[in-house]
Protein backbone atom coordinates (compact mmCIF):
# COMPACT_ATOMS: atom_id res chain seq x y z
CA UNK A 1 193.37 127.95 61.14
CA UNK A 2 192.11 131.77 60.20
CA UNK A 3 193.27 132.50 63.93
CA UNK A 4 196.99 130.96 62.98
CA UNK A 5 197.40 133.17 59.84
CA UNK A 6 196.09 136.58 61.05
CA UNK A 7 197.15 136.76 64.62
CA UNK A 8 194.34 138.61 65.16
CA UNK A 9 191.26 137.91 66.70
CA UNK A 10 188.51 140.10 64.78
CA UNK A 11 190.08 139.27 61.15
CA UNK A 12 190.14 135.64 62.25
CA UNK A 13 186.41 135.44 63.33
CA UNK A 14 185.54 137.69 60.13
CA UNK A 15 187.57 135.06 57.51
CA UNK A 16 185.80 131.77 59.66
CA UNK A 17 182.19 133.53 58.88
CA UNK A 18 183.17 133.60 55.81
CA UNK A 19 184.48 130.21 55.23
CA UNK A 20 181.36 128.67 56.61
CA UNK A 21 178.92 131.15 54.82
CA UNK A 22 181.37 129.31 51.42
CA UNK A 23 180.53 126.20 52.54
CA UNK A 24 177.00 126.41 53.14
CA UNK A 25 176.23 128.15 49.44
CA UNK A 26 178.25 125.78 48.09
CA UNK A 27 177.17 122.69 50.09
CA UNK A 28 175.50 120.57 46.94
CA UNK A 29 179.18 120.64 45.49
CA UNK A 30 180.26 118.21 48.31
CA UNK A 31 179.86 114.98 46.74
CA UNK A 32 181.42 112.88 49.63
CA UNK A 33 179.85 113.78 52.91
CA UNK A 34 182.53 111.81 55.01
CA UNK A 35 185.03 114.47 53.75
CA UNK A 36 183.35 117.25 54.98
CA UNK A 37 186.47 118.02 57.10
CA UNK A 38 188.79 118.01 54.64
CA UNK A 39 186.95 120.01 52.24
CA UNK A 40 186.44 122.72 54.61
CA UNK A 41 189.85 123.15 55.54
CA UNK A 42 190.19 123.66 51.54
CA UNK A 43 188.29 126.37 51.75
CA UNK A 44 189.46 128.20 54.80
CA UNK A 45 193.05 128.00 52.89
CA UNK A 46 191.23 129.40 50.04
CA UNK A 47 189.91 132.31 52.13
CA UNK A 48 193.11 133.07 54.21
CA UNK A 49 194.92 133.28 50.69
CA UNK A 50 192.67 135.66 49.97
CA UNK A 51 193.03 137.53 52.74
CA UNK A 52 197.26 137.60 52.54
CA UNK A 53 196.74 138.39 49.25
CA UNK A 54 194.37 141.38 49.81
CA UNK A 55 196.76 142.57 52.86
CA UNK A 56 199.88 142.89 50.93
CA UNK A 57 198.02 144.92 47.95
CA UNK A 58 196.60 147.19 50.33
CA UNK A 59 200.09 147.25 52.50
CA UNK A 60 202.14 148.38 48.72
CA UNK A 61 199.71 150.86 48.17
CA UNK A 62 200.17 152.14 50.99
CA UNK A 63 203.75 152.13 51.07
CA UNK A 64 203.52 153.32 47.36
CA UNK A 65 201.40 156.14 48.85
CA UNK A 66 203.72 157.19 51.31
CA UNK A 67 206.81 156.91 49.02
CA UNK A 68 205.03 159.24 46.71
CA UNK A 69 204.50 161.39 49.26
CA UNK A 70 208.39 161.90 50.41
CA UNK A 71 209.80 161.95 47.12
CA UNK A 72 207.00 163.35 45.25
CA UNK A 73 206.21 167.00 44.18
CA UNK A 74 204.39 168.90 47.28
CA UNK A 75 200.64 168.89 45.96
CA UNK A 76 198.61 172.49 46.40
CA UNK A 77 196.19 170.50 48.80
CA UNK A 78 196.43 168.20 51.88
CA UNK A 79 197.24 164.77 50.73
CA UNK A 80 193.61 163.76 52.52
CA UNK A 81 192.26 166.02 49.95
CA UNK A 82 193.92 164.32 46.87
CA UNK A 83 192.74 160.99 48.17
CA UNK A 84 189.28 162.10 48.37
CA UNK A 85 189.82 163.36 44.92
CA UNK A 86 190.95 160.31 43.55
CA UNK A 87 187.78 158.80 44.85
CA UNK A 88 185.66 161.43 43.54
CA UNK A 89 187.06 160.26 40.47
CA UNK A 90 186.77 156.69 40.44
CA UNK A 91 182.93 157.93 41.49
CA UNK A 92 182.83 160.08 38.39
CA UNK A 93 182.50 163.08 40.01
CA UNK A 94 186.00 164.29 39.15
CA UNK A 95 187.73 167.38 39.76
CA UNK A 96 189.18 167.62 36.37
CA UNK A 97 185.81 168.33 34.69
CA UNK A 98 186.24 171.99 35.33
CA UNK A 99 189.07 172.07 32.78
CA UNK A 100 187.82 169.45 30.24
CA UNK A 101 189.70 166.53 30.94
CA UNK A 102 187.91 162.91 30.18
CA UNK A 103 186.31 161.40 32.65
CA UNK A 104 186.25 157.68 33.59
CA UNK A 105 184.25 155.52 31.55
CA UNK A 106 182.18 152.93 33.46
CA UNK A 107 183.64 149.89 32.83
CA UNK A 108 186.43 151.95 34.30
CA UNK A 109 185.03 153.36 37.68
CA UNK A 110 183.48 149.99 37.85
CA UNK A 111 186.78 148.05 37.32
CA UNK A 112 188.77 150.51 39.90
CA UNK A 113 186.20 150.03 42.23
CA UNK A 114 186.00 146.58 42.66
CA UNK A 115 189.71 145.63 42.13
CA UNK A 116 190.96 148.34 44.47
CA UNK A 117 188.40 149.53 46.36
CA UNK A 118 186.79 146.76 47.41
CA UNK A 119 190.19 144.17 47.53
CA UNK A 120 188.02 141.85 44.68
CA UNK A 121 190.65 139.21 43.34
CA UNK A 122 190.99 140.19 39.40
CA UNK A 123 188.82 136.80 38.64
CA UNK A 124 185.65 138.21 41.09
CA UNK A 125 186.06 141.13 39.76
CA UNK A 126 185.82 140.66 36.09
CA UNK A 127 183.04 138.30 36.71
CA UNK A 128 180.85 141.06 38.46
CA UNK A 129 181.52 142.92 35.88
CA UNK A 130 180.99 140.38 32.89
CA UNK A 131 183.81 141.16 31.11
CA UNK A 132 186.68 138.67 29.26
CA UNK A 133 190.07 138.42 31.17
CA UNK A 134 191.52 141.05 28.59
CA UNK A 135 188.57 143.45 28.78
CA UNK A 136 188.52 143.86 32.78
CA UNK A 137 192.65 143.81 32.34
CA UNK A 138 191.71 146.92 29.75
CA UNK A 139 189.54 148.64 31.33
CA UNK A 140 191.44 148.29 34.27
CA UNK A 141 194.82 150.05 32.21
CA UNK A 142 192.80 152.16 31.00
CA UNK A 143 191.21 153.80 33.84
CA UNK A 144 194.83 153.85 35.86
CA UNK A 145 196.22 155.40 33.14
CA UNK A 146 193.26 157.92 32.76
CA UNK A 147 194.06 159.02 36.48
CA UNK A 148 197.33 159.25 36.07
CA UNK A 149 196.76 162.14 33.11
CA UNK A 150 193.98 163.51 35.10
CA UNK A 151 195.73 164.07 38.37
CA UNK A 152 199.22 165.07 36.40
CA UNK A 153 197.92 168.04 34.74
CA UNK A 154 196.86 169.59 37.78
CA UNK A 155 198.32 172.36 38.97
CA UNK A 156 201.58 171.75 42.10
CA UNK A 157 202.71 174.74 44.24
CA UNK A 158 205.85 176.58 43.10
């Protein structure tokens, strides 16, 4: 089934690991052994939707990337070097500290992180983080909008 939605070998043994590492934390939930079968399918549809999911956020932000880049101003540094930035300050260790701007919060950086970073669905997210719906959805806001101001202000060649 993982095989059928990724067409590729490596993602599809990675996803079946981690349906059957699901199943077996969450084996005492399984309250009618004889549908063992069934459930597990339910959860390998659960992880592939998770995994289609995951692809197509990281496939627009790439594509936003790339958009930005062609119709964008031409930034003073490689873009590998505003990337790294932009990591640097979801990390906290921003470049913008040199001329005073705010720096992320941590319910920010930690927000960023796990949402885009690490592909978390908003739901796993906010639940690592213990936050309400609306808080992680804040913080989240927040901290885009905070890099947004950060990495505006700085300086692009003439």
């Amino acid at each position: 089934m993982c095989y059928d939605e990724t067409r590729d070998l490596h993602a599809a043994a990675d996803l079946t690991q981690e349906v059957f590492l699901r199943a077996y934390k969450n084996l005492r939930r399984l309250h009618q052994p004889d549908r063992f079968a069934a459930w597990l399918v339910g959860i390998a549809r659960q992880v592939c939707r998770e995994w289609r999911r995951k692809r197509r956020r990281e496939q627009a932000g790439v594509a936003g990337f790339a958009q930005q880049r062609s119709s964008g101003p031409r930034w003073c540094e490689p873009p590998d070097e505003r990337l790294i930035e932009i990591r640097d300050a979801i990390a906290g260790l921003t470049a913008c500290e040199a001329k005073a701007l705010p720096s992320l919060t941590e319910h920010e950086r930690l927000a960023l992180h796990a949402f885009y970073l690490q592909g978390r669905s908003a739901e796993e997210a906010r639940a690592v983080l213990g936050l309400s719906k609306s808080g992680f959805y804040r913080a989240l806001s927040s901290a885009v909008e905070r890099l947004r101001r950060m990495f505006s202000k700085q300086e692009v060649c003439p």
